[in-house]
C-alpha atoms as a PDB file:
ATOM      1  CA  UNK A   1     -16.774   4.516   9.998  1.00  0.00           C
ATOM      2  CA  UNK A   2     -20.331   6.033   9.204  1.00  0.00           C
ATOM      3  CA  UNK A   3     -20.544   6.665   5.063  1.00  0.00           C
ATOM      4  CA  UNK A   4     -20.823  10.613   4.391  1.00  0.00           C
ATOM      5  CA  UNK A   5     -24.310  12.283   4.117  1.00  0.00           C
ATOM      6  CA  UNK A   6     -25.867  11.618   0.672  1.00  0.00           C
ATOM      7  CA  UNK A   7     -26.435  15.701   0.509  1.00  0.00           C
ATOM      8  CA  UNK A   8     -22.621  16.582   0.534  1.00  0.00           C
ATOM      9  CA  UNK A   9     -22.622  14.288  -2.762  1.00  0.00           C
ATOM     10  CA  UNK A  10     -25.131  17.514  -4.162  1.00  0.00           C
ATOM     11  CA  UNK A  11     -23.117  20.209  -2.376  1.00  0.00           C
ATOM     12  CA  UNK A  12     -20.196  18.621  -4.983  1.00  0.00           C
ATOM     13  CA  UNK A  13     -21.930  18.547  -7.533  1.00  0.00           C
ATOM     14  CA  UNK A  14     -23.082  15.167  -8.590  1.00  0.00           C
ATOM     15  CA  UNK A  15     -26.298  16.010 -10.416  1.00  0.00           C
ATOM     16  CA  UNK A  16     -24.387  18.530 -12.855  1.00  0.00           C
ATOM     17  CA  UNK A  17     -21.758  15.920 -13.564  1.00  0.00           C
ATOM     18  CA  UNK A  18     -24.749  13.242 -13.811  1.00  0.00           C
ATOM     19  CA  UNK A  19     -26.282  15.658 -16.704  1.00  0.00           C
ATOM     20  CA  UNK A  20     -22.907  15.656 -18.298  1.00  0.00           C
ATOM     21  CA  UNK A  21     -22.403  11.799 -18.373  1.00  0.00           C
ATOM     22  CA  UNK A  22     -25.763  10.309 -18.226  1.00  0.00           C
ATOM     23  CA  UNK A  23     -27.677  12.845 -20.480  1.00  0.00           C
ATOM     24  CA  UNK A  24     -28.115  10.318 -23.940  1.00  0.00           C
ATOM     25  CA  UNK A  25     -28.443   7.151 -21.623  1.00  0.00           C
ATOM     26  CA  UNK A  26     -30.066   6.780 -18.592  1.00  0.00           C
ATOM     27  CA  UNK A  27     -28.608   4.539 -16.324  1.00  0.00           C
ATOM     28  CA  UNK A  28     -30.566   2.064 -13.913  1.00  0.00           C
ATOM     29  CA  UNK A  29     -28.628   3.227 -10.809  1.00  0.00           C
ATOM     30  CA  UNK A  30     -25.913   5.199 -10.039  1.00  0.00           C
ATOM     31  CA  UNK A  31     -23.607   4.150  -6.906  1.00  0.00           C
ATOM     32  CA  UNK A  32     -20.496   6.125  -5.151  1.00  0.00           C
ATOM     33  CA  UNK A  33     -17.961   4.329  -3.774  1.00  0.00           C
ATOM     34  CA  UNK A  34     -14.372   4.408  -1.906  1.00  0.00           C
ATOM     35  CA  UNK A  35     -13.622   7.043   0.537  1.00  0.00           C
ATOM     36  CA  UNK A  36     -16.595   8.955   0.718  1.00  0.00           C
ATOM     37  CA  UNK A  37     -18.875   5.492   1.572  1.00  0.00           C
ATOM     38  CA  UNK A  38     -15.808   4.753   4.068  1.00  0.00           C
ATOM     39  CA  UNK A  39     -16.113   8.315   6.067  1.00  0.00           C
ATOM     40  CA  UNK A  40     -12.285   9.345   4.972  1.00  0.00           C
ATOM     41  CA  UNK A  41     -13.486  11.288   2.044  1.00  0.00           C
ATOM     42  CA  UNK A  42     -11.172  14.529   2.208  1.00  0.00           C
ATOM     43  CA  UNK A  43      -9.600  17.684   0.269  1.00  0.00           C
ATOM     44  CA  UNK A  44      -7.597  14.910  -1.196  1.00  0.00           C
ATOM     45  CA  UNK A  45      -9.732  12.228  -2.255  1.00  0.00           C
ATOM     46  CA  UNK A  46     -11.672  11.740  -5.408  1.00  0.00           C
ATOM     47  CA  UNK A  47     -15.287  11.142  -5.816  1.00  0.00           C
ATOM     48  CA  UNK A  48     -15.600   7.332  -7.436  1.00  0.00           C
ATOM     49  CA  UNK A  49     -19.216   7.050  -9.224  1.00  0.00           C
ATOM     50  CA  UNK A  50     -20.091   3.811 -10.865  1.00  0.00           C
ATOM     51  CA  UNK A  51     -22.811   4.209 -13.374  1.00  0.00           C
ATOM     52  CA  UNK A  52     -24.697   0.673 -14.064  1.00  0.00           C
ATOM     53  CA  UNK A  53     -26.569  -0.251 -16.822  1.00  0.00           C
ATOM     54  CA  UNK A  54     -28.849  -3.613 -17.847  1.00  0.00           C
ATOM     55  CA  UNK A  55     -27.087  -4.120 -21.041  1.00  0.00           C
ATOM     56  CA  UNK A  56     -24.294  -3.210 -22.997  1.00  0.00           C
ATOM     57  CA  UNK A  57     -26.758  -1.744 -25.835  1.00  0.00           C
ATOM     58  CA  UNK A  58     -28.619   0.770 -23.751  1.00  0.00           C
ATOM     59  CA  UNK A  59     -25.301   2.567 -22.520  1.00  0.00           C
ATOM     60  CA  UNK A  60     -23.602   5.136 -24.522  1.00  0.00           C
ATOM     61  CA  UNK A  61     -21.542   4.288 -27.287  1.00  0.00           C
ATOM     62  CA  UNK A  62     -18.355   5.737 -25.596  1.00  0.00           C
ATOM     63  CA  UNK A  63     -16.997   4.639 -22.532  1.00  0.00           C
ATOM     64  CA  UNK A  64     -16.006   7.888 -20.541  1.00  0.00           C
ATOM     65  CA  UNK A  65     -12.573   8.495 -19.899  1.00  0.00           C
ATOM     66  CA  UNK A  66     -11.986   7.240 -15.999  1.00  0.00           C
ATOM     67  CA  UNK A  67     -10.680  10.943 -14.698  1.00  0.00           C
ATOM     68  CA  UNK A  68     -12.969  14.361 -15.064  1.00  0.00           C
ATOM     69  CA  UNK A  69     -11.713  17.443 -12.814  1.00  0.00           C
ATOM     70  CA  UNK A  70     -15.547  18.649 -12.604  1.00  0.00           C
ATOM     71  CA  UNK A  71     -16.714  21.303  -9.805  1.00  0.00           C
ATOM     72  CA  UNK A  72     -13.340  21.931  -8.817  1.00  0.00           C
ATOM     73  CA  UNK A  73     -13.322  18.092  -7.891  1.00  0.00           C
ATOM     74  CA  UNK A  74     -11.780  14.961  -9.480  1.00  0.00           C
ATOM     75  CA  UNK A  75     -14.229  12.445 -10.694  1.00  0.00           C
ATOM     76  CA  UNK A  76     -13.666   8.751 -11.228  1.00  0.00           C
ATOM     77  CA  UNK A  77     -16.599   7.585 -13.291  1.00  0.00           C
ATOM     78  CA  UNK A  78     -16.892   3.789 -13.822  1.00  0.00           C
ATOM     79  CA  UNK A  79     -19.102   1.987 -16.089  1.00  0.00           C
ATOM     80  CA  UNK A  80     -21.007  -1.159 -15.872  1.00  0.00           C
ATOM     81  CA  UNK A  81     -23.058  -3.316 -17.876  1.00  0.00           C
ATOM     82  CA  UNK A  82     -24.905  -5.985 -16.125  1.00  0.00           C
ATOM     83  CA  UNK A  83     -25.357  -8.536 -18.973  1.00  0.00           C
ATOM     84  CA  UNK A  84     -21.733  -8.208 -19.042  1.00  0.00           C
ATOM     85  CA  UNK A  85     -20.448  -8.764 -15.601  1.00  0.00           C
ATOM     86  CA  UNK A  86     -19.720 -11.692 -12.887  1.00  0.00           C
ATOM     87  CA  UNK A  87     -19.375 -10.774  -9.316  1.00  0.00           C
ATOM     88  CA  UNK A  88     -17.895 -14.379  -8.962  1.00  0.00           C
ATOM     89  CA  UNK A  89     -15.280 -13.800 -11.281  1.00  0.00           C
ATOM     90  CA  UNK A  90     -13.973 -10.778 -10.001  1.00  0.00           C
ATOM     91  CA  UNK A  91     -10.624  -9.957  -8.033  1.00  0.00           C
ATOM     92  CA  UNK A  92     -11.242  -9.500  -4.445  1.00  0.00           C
ATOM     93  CA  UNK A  93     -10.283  -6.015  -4.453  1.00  0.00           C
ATOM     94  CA  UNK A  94     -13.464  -5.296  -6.818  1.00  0.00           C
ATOM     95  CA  UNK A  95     -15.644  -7.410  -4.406  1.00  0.00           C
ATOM     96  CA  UNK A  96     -14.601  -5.598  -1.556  1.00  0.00           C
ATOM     97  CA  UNK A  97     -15.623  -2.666  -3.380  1.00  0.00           C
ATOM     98  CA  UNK A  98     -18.858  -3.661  -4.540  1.00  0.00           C
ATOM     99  CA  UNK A  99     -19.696  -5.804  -1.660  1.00  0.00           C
ATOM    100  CA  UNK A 100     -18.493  -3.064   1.254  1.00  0.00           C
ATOM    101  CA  UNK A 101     -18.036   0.121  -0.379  1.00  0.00           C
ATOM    102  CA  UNK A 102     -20.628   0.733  -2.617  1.00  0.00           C
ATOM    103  CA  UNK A 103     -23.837   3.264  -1.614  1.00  0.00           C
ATOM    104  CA  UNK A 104     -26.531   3.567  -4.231  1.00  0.00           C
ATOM    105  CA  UNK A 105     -27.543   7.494  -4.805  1.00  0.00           C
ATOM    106  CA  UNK A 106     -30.199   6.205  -7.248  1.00  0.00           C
ATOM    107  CA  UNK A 107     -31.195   2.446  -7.385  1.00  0.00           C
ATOM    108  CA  UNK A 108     -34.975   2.389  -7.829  1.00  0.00           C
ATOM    109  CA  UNK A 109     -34.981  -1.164  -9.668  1.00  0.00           C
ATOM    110  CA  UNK A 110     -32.515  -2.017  -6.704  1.00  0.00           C
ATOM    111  CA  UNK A 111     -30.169  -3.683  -9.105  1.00  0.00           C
ATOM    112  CA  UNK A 112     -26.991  -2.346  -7.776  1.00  0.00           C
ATOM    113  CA  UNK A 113     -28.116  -3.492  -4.519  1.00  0.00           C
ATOM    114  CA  UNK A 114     -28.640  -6.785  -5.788  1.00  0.00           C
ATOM    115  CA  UNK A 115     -25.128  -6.681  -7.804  1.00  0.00           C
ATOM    116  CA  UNK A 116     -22.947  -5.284  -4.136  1.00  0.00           C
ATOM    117  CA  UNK A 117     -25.218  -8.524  -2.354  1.00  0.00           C
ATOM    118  CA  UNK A 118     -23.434 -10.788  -5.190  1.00  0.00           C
ATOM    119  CA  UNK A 119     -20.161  -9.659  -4.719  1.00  0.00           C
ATOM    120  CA  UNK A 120     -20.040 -10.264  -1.228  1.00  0.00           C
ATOM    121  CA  UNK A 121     -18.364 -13.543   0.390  1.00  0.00           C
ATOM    122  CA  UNK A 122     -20.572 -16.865   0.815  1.00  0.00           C
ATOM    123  CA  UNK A 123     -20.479 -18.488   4.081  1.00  0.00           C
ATOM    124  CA  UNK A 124     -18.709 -21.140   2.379  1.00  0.00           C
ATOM    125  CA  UNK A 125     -16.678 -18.581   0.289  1.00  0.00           C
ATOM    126  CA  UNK A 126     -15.652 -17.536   3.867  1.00  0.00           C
ATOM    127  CA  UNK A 127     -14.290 -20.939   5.244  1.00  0.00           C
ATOM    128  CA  UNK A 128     -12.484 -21.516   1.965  1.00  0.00           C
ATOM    129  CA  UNK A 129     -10.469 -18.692   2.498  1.00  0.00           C
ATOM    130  CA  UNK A 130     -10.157 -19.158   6.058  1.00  0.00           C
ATOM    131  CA  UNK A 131      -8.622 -22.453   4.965  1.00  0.00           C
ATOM    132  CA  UNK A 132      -6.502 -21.341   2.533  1.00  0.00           C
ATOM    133  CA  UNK A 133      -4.672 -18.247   4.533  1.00  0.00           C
ATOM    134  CA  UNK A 134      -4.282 -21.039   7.310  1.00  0.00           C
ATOM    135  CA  UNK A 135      -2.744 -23.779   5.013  1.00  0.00           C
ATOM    136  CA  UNK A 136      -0.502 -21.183   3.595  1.00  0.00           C
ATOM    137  CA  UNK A 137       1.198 -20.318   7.121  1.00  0.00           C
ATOM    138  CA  UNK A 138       1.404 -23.931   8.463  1.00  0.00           C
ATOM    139  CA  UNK A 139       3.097 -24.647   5.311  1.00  0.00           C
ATOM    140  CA  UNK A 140       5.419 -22.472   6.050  1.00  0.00           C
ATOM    141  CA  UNK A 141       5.827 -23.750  10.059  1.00  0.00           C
ATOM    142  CA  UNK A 142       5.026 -20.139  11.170  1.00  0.00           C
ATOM    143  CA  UNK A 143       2.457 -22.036  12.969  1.00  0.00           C
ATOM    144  CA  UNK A 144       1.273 -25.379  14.099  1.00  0.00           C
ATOM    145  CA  UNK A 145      -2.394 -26.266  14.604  1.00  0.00           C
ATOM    146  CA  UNK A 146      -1.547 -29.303  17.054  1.00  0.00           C
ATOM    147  CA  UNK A 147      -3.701 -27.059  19.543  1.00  0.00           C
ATOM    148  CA  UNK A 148      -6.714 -26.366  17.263  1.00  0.00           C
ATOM    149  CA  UNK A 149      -7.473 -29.507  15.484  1.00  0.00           C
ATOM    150  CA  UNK A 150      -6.242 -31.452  12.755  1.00  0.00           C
ATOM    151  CA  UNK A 151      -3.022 -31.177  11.280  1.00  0.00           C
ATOM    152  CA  UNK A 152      -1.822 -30.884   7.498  1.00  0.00           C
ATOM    153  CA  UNK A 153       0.322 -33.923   7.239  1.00  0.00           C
ATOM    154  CA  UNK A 154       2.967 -33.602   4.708  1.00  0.00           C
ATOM    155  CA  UNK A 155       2.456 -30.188   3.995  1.00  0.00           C
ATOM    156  CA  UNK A 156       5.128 -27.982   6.380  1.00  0.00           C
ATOM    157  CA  UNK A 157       8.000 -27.570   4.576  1.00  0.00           C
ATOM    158  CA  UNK A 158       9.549 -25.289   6.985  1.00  0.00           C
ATOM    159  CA  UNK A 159      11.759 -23.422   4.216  1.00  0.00           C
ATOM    160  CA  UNK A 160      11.467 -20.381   6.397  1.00  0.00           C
ATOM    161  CA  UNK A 161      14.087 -21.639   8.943  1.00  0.00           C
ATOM    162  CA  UNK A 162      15.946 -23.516   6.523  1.00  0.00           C
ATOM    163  CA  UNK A 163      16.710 -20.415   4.905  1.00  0.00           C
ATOM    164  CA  UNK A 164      18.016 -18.674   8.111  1.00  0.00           C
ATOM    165  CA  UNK A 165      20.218 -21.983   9.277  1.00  0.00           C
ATOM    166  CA  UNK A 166      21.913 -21.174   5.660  1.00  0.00           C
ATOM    167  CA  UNK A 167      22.715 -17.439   6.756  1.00  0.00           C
ATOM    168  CA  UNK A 168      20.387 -16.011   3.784  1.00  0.00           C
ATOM    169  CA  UNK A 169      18.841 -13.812   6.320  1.00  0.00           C
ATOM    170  CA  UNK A 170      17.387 -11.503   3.846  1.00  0.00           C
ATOM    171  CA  UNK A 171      15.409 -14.124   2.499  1.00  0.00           C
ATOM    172  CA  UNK A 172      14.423 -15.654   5.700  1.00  0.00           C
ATOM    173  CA  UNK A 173      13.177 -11.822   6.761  1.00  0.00           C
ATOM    174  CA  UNK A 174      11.281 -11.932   2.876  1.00  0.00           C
ATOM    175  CA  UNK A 175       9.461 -15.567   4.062  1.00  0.00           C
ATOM    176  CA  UNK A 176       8.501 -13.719   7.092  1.00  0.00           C
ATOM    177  CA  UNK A 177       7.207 -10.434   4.822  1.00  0.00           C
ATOM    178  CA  UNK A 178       5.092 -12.547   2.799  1.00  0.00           C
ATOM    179  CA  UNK A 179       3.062 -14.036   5.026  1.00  0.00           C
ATOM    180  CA  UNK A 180       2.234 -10.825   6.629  1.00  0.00           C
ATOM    181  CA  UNK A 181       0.018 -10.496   3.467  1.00  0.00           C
ATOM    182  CA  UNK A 182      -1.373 -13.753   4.271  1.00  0.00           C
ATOM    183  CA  UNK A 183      -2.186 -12.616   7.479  1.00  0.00           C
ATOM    184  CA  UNK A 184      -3.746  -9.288   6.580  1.00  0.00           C
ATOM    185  CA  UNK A 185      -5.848 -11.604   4.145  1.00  0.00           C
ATOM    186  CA  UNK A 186      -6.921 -13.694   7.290  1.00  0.00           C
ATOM    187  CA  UNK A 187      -7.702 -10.717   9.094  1.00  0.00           C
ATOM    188  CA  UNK A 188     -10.353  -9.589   6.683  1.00  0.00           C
ATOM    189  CA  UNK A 189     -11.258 -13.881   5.804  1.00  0.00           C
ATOM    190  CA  UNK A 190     -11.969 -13.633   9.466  1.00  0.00           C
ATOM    191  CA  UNK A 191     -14.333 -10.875   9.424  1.00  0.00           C
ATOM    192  CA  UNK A 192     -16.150 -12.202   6.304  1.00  0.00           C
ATOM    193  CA  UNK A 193     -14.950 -10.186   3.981  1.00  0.00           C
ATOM    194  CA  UNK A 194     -12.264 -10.635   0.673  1.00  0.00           C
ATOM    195  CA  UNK A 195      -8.952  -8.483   0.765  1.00  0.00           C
ATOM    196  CA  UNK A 196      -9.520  -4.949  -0.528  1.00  0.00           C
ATOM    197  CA  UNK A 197      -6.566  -3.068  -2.851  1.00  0.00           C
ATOM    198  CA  UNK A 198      -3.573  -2.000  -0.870  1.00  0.00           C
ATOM    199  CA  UNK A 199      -4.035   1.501  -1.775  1.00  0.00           C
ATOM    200  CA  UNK A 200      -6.333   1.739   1.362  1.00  0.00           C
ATOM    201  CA  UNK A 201      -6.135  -2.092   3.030  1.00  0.00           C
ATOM    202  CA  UNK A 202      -4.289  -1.713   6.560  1.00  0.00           C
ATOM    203  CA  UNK A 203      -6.635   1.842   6.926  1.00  0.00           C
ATOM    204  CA  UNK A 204      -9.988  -0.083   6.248  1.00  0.00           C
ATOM    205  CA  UNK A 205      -8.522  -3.483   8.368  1.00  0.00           C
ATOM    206  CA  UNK A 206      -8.075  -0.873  11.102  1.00  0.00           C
ATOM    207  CA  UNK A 207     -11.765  -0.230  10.995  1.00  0.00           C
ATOM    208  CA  UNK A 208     -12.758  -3.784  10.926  1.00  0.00           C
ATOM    209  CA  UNK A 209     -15.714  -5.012  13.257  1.00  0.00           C
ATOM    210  CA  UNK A 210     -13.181  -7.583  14.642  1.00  0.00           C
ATOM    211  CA  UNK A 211      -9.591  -6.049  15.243  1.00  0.00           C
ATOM    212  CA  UNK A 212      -7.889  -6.452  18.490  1.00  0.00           C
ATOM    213  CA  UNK A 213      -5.436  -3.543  19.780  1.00  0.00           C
ATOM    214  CA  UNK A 214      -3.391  -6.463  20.549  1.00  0.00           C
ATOM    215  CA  UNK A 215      -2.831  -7.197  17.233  1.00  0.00           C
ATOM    216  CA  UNK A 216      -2.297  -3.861  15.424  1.00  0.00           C
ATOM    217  CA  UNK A 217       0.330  -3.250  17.781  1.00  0.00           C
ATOM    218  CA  UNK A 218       1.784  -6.454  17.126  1.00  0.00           C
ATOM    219  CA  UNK A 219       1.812  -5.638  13.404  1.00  0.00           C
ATOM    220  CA  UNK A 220       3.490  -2.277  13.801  1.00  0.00           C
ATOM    221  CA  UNK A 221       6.457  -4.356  14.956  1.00  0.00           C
ATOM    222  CA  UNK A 222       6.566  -7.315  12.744  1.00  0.00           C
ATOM    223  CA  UNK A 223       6.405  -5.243   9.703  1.00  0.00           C
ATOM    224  CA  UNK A 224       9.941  -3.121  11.156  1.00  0.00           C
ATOM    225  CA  UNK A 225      13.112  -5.369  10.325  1.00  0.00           C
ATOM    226  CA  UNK A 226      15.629  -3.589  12.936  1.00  0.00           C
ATOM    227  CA  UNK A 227      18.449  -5.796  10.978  1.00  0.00           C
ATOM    228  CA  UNK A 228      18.872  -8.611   8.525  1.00  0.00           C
ATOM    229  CA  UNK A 229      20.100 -10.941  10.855  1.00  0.00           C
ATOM    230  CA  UNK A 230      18.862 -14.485  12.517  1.00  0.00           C
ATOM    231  CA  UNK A 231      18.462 -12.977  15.866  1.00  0.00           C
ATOM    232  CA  UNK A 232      15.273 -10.121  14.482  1.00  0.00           C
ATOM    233  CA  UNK A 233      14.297 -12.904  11.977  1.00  0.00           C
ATOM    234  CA  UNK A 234      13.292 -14.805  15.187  1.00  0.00           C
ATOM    235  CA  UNK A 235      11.927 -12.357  16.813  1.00  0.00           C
ATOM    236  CA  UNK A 236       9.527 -11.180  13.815  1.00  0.00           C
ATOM    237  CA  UNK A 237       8.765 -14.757  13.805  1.00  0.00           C
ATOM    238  CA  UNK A 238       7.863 -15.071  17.775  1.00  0.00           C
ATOM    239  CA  UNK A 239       5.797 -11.990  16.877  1.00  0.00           C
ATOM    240  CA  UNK A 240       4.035 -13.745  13.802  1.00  0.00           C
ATOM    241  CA  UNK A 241       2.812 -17.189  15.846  1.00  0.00           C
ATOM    242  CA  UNK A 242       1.183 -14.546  18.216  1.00  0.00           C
ATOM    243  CA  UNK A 243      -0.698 -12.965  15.918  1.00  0.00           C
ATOM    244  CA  UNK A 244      -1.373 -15.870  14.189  1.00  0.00           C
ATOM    245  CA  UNK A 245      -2.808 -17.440  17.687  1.00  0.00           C
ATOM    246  CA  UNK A 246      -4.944 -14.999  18.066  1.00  0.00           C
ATOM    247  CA  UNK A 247      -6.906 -15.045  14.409  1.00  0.00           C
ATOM    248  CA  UNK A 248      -7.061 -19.116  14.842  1.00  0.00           C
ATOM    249  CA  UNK A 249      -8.825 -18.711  18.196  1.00  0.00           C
ATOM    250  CA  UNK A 250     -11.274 -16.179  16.662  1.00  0.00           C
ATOM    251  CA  UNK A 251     -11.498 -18.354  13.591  1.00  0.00           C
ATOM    252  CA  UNK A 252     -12.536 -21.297  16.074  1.00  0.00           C
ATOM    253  CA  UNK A 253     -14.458 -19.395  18.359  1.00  0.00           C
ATOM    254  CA  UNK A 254     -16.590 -18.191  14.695  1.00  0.00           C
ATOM    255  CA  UNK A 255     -16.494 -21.814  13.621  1.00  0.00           C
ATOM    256  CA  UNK A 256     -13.977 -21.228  10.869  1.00  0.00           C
ATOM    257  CA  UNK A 257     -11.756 -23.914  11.293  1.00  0.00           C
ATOM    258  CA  UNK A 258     -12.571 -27.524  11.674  1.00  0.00           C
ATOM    259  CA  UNK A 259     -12.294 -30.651  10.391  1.00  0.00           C
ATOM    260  CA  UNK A 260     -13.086 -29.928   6.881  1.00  0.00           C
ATOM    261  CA  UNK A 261     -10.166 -27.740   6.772  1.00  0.00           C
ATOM    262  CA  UNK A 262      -8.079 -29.382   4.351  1.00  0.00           C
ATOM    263  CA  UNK A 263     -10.773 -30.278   2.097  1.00  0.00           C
ATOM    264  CA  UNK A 264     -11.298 -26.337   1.805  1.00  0.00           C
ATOM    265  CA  UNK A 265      -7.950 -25.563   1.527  1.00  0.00           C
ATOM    266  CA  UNK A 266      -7.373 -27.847  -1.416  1.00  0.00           C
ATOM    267  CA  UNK A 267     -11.035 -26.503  -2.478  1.00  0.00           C
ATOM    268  CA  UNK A 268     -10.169 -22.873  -2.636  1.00  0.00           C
ATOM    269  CA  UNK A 269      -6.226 -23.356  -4.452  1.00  0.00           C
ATOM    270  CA  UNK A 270      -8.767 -24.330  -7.508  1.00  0.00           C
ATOM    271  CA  UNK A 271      -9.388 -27.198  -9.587  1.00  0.00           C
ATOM    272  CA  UNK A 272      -6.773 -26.470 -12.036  1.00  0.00           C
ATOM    273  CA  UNK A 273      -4.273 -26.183  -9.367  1.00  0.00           C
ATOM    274  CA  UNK A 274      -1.321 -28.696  -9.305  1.00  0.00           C
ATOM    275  CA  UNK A 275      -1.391 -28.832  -5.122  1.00  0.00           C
ATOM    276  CA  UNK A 276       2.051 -30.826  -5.116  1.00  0.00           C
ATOM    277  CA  UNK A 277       3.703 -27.937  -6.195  1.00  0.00           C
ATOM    278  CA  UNK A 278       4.754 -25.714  -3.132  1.00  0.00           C
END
């Protein structure tokens, strides 16, 4: 999806609204974001401005209210200061946002551009999370990676099944819900990218540069439980090491998964992080 011309931003209105928030304080760059830099923007959807300044000191005193109906238009208007922020230490939702959704209007010190380049995945950011949707499954024995290299000895506990033998199928079907997450996080690890909010996440996965038909039909019928019983919990399941087979051969084909994998995995659960605790 293409981001929407800059000009329908001025058919909206931005530089009246700009007057009406920015008038005391200047800020370094103003950036739009969400819907309209996806291509969805629509009757429905909000314009989401993010307003950036150097430091906290040289933005107004006030910190606008989030919501302004404004030229017949609701306005989200975010504010940032730059002495005050760490791309790092934000949730992936908000680097997804900065890193993949963010398109300056003004940036003439190209600071924002420089912020969105921070909040975007490192290569070894990437592999980390590769490794840690993949350790998460296997844990699980949704899937085995006897075929794809090196195995994570003493770490499937295979609770999953356990679960069904004991007749709890709604659990077992909640195991298999679960890890759907943890796929749609592999999806986007795959692609390079941290796990946007799920206000919008299985639209913008859709859109990815990597997304099989294959597998977004395959999702459209793991995510339907026809009945809480062993028989559809096995089937989800069957459907679940498919998809899962086909985002480990990507993940090797990209050189994703290796050798080092449990090294990352461990790596990316944190150093804080008792690991013997499943």
């Amino acid at each position: 999806m293409d981001p929407i011309p800059r000009t329908h931003l001025k058919e909206l209105g931005i530089e009246d609204v700009l007057k009406q928030f920015t008038a005391d304080r200047e800020p370094a760059a103003v950036g739009v974001q969400g819907s309209f830099v996806r291509g969805t923007f629509d009757v429905h959807s909000d314009v989401d401005l993010v307003l950036l300044y150097p430091q906290a000191d040289q933005a107004p005193d006030v910190q606008p209210h989030r919501f302004h109906d404004l030229q017949e238009r609701t306005w989200s208007i975010w504010r940032l200061n730059l002495d005050r922020v760490d791309p790092a230490q934000w949730s992936e939702a908000q680097r997804y946002c900065y890193g993949h959704e963010t398109l300056a209007y003004r940036d003439p010190s190209g600071k924002l551009d420089a912020l969105c380049g921070q909040a975007r995945f490192t290569d070894r950011q990437v592999h980390e999370r590769v490794a840690w949707c993949v350790g998460k499954i296997v844990n699980r024995r949704f899937y085995h990676l006897d075929d794809h290299g090196p195995a994570f000895h003493g770490m499937e506990s295979g609770l999953p099944d356990i679960t069904e033998a004991r007749g709890d199928f709604v659990s077992a079907h909640q195991w298999i819900n679960d890890t759907v997450g943890l796929l749609v996080n592999l999806v986007f690890a795959v692609n390079g990218r941290p796990t946007p909010s799920p206000k919008s996440r299985i639209r913008i996965m859709r859109a990815l540069p990597w997304y099989p038909p294959a597998l977004g039909t395959s999702l459209e019928r793991l995510t339907l439980v026809r009945a809480h019983t062993g028989q559809d919990y096995r089937r989800r399941k069957r459907l679940l090491r498919l998809m899962l087979g086909l985002l480990c051969d990507e993940a090797l084909q990209r050189g994703l998964l290796g050798d080092d994998l449990a090294d990352l995995y461990h790596a990316a659960l944190g150093p804080n992080t008792d690991d013997t605790i499943r």
